[in-house]
C-alpha atoms as a PDB file:
ATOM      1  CA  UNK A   1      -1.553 -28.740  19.159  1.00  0.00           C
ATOM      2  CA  UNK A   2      -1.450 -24.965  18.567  1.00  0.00           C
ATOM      3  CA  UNK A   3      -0.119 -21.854  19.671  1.00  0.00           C
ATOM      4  CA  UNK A   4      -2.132 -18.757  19.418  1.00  0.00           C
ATOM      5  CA  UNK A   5      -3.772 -20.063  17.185  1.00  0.00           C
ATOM      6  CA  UNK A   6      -1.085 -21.643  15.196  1.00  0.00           C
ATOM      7  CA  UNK A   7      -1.151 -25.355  14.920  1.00  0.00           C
ATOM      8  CA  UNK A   8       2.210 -27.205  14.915  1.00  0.00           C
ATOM      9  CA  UNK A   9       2.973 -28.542  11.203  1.00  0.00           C
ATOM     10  CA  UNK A  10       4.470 -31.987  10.794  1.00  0.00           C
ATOM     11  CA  UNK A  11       6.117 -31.151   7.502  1.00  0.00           C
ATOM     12  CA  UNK A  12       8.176 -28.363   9.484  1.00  0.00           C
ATOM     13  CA  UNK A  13       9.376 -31.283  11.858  1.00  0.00           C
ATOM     14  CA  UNK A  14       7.432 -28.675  14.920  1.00  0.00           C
ATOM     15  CA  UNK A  15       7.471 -30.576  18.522  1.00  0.00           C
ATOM     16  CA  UNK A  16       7.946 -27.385  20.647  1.00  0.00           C
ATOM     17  CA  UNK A  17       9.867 -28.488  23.905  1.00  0.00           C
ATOM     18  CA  UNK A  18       7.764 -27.379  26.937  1.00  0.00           C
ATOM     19  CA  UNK A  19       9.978 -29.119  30.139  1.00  0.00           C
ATOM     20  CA  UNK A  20      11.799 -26.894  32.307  1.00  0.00           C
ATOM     21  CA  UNK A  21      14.204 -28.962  33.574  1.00  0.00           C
ATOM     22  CA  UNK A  22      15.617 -30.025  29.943  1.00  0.00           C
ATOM     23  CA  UNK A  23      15.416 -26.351  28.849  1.00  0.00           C
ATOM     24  CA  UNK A  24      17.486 -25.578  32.203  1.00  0.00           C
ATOM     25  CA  UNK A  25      19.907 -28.651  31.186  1.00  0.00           C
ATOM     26  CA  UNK A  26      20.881 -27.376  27.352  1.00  0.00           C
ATOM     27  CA  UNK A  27      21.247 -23.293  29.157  1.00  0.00           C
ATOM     28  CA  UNK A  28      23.520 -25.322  31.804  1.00  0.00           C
ATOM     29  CA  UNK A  29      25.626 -27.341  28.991  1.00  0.00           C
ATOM     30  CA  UNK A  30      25.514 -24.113  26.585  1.00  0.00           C
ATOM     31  CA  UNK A  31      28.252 -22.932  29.316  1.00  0.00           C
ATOM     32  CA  UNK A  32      26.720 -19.225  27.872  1.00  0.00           C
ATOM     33  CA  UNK A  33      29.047 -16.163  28.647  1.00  0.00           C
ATOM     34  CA  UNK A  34      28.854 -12.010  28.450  1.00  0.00           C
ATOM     35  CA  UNK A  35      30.857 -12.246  25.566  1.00  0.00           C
ATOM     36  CA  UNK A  36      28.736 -15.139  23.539  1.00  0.00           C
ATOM     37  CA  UNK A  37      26.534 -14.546  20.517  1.00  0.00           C
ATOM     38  CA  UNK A  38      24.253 -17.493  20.322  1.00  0.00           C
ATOM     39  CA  UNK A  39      22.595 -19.147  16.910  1.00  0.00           C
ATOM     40  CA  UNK A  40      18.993 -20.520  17.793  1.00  0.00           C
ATOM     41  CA  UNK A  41      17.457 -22.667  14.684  1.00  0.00           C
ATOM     42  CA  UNK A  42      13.931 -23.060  14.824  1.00  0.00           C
ATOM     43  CA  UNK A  43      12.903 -21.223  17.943  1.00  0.00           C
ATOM     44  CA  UNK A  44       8.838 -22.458  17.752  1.00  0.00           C
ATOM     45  CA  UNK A  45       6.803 -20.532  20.537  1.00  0.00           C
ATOM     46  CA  UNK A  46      10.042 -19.172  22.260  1.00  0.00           C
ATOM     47  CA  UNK A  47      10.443 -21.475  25.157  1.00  0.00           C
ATOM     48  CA  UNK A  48      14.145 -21.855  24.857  1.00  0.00           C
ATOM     49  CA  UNK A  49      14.500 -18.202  23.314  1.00  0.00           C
ATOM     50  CA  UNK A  50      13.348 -16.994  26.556  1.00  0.00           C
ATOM     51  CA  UNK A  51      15.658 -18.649  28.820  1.00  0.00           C
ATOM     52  CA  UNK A  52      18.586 -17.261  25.956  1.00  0.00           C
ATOM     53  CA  UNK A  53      17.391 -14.277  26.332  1.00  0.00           C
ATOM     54  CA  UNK A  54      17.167 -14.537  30.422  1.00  0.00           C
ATOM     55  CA  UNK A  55      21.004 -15.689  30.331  1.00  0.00           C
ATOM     56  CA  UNK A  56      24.244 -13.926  30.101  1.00  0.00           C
ATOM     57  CA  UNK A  57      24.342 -13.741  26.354  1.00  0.00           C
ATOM     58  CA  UNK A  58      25.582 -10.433  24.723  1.00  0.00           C
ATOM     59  CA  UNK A  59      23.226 -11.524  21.719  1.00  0.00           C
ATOM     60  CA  UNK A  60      20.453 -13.862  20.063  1.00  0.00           C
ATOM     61  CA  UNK A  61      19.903 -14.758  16.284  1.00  0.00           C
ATOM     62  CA  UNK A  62      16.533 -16.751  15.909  1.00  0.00           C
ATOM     63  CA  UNK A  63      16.147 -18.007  12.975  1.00  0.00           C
ATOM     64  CA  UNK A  64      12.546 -19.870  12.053  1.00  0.00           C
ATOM     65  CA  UNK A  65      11.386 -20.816   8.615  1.00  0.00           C
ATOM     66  CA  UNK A  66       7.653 -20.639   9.626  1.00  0.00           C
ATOM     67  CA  UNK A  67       5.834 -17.505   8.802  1.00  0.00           C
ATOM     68  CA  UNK A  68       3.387 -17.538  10.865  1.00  0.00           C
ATOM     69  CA  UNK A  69       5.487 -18.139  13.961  1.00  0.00           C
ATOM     70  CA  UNK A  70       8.627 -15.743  12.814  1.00  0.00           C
ATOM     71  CA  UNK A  71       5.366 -12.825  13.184  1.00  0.00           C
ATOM     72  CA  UNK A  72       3.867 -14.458  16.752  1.00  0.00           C
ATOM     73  CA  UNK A  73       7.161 -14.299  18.246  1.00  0.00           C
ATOM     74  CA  UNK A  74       8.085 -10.739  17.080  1.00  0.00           C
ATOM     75  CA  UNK A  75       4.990  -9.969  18.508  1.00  0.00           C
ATOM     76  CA  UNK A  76       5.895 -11.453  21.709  1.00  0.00           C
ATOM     77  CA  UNK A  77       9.934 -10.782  21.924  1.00  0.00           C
ATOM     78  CA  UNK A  78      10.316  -8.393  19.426  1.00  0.00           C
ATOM     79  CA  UNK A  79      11.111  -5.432  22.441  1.00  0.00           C
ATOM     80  CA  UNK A  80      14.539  -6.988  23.087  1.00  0.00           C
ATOM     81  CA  UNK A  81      17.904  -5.430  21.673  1.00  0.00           C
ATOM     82  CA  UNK A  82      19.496  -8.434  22.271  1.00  0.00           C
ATOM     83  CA  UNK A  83      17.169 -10.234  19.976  1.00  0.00           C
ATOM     84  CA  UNK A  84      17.103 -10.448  16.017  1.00  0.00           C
ATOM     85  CA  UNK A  85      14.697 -12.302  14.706  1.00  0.00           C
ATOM     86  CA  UNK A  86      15.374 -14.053  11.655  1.00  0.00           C
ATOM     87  CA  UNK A  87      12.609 -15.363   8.755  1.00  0.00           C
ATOM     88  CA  UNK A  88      14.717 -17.898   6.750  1.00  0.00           C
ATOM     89  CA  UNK A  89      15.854 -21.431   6.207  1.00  0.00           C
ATOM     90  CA  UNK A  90      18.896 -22.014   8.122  1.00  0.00           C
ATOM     91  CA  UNK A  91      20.279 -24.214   5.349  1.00  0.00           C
ATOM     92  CA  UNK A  92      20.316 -21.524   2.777  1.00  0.00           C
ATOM     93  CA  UNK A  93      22.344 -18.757   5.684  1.00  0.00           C
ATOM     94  CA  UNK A  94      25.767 -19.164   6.359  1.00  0.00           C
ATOM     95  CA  UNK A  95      26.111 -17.298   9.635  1.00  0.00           C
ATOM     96  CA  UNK A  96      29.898 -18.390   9.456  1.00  0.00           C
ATOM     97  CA  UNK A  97      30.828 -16.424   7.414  1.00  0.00           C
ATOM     98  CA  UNK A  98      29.545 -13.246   9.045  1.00  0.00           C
ATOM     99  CA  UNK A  99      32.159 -10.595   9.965  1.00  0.00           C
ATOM    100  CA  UNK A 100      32.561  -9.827  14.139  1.00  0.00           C
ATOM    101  CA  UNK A 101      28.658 -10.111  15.170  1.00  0.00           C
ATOM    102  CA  UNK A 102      29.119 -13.804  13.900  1.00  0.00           C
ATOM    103  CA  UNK A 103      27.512 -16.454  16.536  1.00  0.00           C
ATOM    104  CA  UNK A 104      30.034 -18.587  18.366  1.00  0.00           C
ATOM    105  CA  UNK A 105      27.443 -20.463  19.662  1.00  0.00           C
ATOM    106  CA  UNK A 106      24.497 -22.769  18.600  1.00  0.00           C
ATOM    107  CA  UNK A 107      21.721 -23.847  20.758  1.00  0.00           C
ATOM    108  CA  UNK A 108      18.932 -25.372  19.362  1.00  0.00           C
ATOM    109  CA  UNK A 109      15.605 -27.582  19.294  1.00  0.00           C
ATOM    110  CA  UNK A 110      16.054 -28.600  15.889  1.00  0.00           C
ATOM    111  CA  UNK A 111      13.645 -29.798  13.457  1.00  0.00           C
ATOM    112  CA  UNK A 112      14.673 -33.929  13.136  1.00  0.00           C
ATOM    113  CA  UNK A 113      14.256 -33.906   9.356  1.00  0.00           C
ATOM    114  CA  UNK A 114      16.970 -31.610   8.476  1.00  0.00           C
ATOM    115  CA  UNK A 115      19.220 -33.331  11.125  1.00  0.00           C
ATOM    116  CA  UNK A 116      21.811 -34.158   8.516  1.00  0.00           C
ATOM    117  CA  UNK A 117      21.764 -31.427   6.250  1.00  0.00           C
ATOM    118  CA  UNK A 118      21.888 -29.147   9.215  1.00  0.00           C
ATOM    119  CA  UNK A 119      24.791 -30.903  10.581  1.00  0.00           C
ATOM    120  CA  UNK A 120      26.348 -30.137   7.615  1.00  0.00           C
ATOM    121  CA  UNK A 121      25.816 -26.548   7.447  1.00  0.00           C
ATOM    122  CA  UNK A 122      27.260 -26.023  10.958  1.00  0.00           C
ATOM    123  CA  UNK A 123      30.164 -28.563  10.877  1.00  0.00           C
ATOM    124  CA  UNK A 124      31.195 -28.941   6.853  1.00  0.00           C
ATOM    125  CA  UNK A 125      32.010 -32.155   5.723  1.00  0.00           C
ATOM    126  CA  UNK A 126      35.219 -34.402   6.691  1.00  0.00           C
ATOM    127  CA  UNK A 127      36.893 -33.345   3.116  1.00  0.00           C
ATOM    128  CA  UNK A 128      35.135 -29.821   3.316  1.00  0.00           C
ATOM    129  CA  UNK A 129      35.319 -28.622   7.272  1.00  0.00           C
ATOM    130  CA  UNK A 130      34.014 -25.095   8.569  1.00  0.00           C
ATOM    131  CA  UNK A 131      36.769 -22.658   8.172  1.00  0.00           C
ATOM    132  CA  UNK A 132      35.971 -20.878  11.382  1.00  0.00           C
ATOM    133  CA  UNK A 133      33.400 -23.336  13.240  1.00  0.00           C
ATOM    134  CA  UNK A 134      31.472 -22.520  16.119  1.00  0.00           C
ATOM    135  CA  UNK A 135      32.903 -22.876  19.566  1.00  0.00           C
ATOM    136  CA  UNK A 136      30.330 -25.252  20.811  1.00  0.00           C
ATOM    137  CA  UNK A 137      26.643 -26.790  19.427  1.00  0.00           C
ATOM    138  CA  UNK A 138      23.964 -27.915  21.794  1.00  0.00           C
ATOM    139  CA  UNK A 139      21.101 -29.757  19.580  1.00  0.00           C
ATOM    140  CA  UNK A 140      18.466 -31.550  20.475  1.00  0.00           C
ATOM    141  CA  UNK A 141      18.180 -34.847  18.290  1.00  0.00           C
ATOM    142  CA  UNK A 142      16.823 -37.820  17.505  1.00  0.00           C
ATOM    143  CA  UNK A 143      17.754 -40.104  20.101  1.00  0.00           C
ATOM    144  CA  UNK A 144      18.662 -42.954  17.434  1.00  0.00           C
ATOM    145  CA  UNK A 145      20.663 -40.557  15.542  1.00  0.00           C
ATOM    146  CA  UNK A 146      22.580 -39.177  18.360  1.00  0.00           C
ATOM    147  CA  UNK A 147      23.116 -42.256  20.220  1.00  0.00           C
ATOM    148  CA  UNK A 148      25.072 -42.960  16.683  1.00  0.00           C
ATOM    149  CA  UNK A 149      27.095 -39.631  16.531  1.00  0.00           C
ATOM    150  CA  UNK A 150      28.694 -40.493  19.902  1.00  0.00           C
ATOM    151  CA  UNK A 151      28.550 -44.106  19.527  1.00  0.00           C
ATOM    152  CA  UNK A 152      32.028 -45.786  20.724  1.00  0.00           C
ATOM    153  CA  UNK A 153      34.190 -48.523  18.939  1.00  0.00           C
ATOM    154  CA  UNK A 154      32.243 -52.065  19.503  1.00  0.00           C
ATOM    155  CA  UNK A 155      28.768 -50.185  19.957  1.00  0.00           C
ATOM    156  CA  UNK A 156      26.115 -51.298  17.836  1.00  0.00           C
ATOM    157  CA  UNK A 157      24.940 -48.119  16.612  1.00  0.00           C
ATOM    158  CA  UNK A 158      29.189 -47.288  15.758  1.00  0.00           C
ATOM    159  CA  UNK A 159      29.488 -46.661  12.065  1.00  0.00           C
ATOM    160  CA  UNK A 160      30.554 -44.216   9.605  1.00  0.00           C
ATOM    161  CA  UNK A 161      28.861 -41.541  11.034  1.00  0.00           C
ATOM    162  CA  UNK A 162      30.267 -41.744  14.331  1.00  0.00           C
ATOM    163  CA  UNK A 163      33.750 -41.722  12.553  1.00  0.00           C
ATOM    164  CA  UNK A 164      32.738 -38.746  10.486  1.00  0.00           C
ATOM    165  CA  UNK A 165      31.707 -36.568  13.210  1.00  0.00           C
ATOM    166  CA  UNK A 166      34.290 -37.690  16.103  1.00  0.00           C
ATOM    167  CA  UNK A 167      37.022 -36.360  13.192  1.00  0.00           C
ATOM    168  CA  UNK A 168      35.081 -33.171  13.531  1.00  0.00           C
ATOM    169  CA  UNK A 169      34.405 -32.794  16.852  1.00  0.00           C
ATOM    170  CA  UNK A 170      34.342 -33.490  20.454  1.00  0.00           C
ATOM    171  CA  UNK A 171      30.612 -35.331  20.706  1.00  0.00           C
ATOM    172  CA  UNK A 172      28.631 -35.983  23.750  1.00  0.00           C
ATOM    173  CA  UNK A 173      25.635 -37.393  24.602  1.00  0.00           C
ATOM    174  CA  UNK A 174      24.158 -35.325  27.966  1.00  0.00           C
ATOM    175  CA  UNK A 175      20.613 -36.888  28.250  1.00  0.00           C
ATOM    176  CA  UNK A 176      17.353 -38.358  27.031  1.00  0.00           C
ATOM    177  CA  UNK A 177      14.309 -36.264  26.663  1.00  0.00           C
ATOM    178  CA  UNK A 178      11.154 -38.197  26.546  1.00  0.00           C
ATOM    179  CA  UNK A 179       8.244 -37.869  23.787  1.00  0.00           C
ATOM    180  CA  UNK A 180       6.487 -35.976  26.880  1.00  0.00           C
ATOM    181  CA  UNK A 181       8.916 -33.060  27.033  1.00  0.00           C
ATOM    182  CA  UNK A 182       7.314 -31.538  23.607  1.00  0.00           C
ATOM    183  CA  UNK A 183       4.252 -30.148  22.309  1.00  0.00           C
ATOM    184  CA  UNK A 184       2.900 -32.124  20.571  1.00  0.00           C
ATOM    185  CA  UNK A 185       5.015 -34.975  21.572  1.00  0.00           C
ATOM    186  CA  UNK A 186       7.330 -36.461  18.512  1.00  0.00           C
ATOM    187  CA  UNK A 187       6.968 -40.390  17.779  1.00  0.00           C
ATOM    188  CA  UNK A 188      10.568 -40.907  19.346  1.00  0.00           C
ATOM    189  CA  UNK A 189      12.843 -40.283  22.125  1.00  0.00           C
ATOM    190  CA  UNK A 190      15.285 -37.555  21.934  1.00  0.00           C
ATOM    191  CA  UNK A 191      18.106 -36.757  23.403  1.00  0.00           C
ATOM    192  CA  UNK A 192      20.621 -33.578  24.225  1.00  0.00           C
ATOM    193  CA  UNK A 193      23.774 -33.708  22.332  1.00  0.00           C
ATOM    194  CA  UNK A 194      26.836 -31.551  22.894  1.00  0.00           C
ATOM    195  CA  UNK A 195      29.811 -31.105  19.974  1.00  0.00           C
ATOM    196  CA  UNK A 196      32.560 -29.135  19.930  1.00  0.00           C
ATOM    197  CA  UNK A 197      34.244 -28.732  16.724  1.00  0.00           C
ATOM    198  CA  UNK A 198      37.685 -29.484  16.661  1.00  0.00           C
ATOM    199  CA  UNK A 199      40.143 -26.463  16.160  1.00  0.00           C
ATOM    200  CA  UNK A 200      41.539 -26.147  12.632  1.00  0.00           C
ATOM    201  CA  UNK A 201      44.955 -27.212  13.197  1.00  0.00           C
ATOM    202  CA  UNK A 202      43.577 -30.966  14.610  1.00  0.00           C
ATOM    203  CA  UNK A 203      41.745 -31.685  11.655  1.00  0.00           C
ATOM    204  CA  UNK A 204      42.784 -33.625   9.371  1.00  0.00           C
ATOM    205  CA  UNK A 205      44.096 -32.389   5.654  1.00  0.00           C
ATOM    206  CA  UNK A 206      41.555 -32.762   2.346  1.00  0.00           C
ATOM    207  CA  UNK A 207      44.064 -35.227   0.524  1.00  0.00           C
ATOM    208  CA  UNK A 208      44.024 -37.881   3.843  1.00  0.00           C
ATOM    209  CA  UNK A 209      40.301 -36.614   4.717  1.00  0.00           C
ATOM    210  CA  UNK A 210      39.073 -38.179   0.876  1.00  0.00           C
ATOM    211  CA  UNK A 211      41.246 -41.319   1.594  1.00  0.00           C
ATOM    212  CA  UNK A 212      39.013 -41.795   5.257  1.00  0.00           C
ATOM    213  CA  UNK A 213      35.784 -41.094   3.141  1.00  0.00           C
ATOM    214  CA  UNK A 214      36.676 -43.645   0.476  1.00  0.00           C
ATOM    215  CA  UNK A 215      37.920 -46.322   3.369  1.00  0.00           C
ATOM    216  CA  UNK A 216      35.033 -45.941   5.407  1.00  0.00           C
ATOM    217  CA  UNK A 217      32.710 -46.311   2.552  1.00  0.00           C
ATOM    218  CA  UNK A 218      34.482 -48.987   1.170  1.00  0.00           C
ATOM    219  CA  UNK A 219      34.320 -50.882   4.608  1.00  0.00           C
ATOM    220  CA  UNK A 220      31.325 -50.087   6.430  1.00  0.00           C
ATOM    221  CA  UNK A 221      29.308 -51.327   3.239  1.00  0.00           C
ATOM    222  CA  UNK A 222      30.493 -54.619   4.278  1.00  0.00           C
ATOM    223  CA  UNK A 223      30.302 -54.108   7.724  1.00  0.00           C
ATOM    224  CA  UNK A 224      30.352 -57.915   8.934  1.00  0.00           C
ATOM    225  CA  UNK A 225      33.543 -58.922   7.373  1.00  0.00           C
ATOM    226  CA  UNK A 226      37.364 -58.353   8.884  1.00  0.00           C
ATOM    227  CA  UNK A 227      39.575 -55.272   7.361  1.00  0.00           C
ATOM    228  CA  UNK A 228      41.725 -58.063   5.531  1.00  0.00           C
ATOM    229  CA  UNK A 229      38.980 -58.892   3.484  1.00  0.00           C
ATOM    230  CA  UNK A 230      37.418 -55.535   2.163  1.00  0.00           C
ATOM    231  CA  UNK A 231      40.952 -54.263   2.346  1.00  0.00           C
ATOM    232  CA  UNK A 232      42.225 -55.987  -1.146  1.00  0.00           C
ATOM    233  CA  UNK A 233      39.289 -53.834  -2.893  1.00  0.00           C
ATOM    234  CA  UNK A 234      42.020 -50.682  -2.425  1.00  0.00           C
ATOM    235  CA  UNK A 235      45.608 -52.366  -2.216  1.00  0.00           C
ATOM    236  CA  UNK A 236      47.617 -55.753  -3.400  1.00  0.00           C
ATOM    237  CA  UNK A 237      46.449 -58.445  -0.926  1.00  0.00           C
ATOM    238  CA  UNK A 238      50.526 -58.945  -0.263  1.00  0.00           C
ATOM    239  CA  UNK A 239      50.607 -55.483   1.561  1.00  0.00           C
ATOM    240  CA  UNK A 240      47.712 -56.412   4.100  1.00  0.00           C
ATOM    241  CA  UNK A 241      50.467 -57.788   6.846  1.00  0.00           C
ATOM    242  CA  UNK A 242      52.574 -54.673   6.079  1.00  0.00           C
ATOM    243  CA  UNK A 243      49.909 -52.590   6.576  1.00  0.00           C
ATOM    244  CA  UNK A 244      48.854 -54.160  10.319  1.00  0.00           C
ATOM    245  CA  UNK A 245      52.744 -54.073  11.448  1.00  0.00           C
ATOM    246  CA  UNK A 246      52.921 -50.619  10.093  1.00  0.00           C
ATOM    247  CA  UNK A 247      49.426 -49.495  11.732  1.00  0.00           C
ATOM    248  CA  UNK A 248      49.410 -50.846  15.039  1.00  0.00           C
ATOM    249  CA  UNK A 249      45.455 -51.749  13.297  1.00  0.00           C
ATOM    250  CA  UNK A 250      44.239 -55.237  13.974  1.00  0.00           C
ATOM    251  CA  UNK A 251      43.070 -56.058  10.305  1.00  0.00           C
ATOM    252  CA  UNK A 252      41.130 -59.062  11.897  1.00  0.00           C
ATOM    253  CA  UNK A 253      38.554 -56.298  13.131  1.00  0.00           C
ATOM    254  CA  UNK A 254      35.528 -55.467  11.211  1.00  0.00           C
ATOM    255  CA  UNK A 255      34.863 -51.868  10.808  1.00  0.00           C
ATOM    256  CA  UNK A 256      32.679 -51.227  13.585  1.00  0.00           C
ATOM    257  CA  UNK A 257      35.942 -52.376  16.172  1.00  0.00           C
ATOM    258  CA  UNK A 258      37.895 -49.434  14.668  1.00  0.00           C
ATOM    259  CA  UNK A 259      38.629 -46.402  16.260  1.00  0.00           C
ATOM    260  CA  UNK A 260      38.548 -43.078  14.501  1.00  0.00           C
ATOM    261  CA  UNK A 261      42.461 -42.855  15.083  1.00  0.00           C
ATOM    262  CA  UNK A 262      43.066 -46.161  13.842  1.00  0.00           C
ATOM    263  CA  UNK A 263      40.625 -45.177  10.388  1.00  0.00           C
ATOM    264  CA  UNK A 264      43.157 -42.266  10.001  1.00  0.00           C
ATOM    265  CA  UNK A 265      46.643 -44.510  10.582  1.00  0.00           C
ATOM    266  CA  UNK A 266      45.125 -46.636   7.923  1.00  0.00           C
ATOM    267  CA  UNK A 267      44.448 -44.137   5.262  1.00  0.00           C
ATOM    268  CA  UNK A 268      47.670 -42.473   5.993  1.00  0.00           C
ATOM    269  CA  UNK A 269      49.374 -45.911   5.001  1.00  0.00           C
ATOM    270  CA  UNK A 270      47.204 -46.235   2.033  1.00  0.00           C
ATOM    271  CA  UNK A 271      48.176 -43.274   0.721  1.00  0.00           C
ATOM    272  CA  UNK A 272      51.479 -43.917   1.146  1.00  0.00           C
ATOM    273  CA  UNK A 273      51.058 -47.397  -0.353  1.00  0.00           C
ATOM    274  CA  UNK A 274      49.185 -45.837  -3.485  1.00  0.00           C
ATOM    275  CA  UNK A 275      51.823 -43.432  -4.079  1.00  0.00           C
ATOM    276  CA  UNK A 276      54.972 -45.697  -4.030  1.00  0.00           C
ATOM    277  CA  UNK A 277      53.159 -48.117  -6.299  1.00  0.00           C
END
């Protein structure tokens, strides 16, 4: 598939989403005001920078690693004010810590093989948060791997990533996109996924936030057997009833039953347990 001339590369992760109605969908989900300044990662042949551009927005970063591209589209969209575009690799930019023209929001048709990394960059990690994170990130993923993000206690796809980022953020799933959507069309579904970092003061602290990492590690490597089990690998196995009274946490549960609350009661405890013994 190419684009004036351009033909999409597979080691750049390039599907450039062509349907209307799904580039109407993120705009609509974006919730885009006057005020917003928006972060667009790997804006292709400038389908969804267009409608950005169309839409209340008091400003548009594009960023886009391809060369080629970054020069087609300043040819093409280079006459707007409200436009910069931006030849780089969003995972070496840190747009957070910009001063007042920061972006507050992220909207985005992002390249599936940086999907973690990129994650990441925009959210921090559960012992290492954004300081100041955006407002609100519209992606379009993987299916698989957002079906996991928002995954709920008892799903099949629920696991230590869906704990990670629901302790980070509000995560939604809005819909699938079909294979059909893009140009050329990926090997997968995909779907439209919302998050909305939590504010600073409802995140949890470093000290507790290492204590989830090392509990969910510990646990989800073991994923079919009951919290009572994997549990004696941190703490005496005489605490484990103390701990469930204590918790409210049925220790019967295997790991995928738990909710992110419930993760955080239990490394609260085992903190507590660690430092009285």
């Amino acid at each position: 598939m190419t684009f004036l001339g351009h033909t999409a590369r597979k080691n750049f992760g390039q599907h450039w989403l062509k349907d209307k109605t799904i580039l109407r969908k993120i705009l609509e989900v974006a919730e885009i005001s006057p005020s917003d300044i928006i972060l667009e990662i790997g804006p292709g042949r400038g389908a969804l920078t267009k409608y950005l551009l169309a839409s209340l927005a008091l400003f548009t970063y594009a960023v886009e690693l391809d060369r080629d591209l970054a020069f087609m589209l300043r040819r093409q969209l280079g006459f707007s004010s409200r436009l910069a575009l931006v030849e780089a690799d969003i995972l070496n930019i840190d747009f957070l810590s910009q001063g007042k023209c920061r972006p507050n929001k992220v909207v985005a048709n992002i390249p599936y093989n940086i999907t973690g990394p990129l994650l990441e960059n925009l959210l921090g990690t559960l012992i290492t948060p954004a300081v100041r994170p955006y407002e609100r990130i519209v992606l379009l993923v993987q299916k698989e791997v957002g079906e996991r993000i928002c995954a709920h206690p008892g799903d099949s796809n629920y696991g230590a990533l869906s704990v990670r980022m629901q302790l980070l953020a509000r995560c939604y799933n809005i819909c699938e996109v079909r294979p059909s959507c893009f140009q050329p069309p990926p090997s997968v579904k995909s779907l439209v996924l919302v998050l909305k970092p939590l504010p600073t003061q409802d995140l949890i602290i470093p000290n507790l936030a290492s204590q989830v990492d090392k509990l969910l590690n510990l646990c989800f490597s073991s994923r079919r057997k009951m919290l009572r089990s994997t549990l004696p690998n941190l703490i005496d196995r005489d605490c484990i009833e103390n701990l469930m009274i204590e918790t409210g946490v049925d220790l019967h549960q295997r790991p995928q039953e738990v909710s992110p609350a419930a993760w955080v009661k239990l490394a609260m405890n085992l903190n507590r347990l660690s430092l009285n013994s």
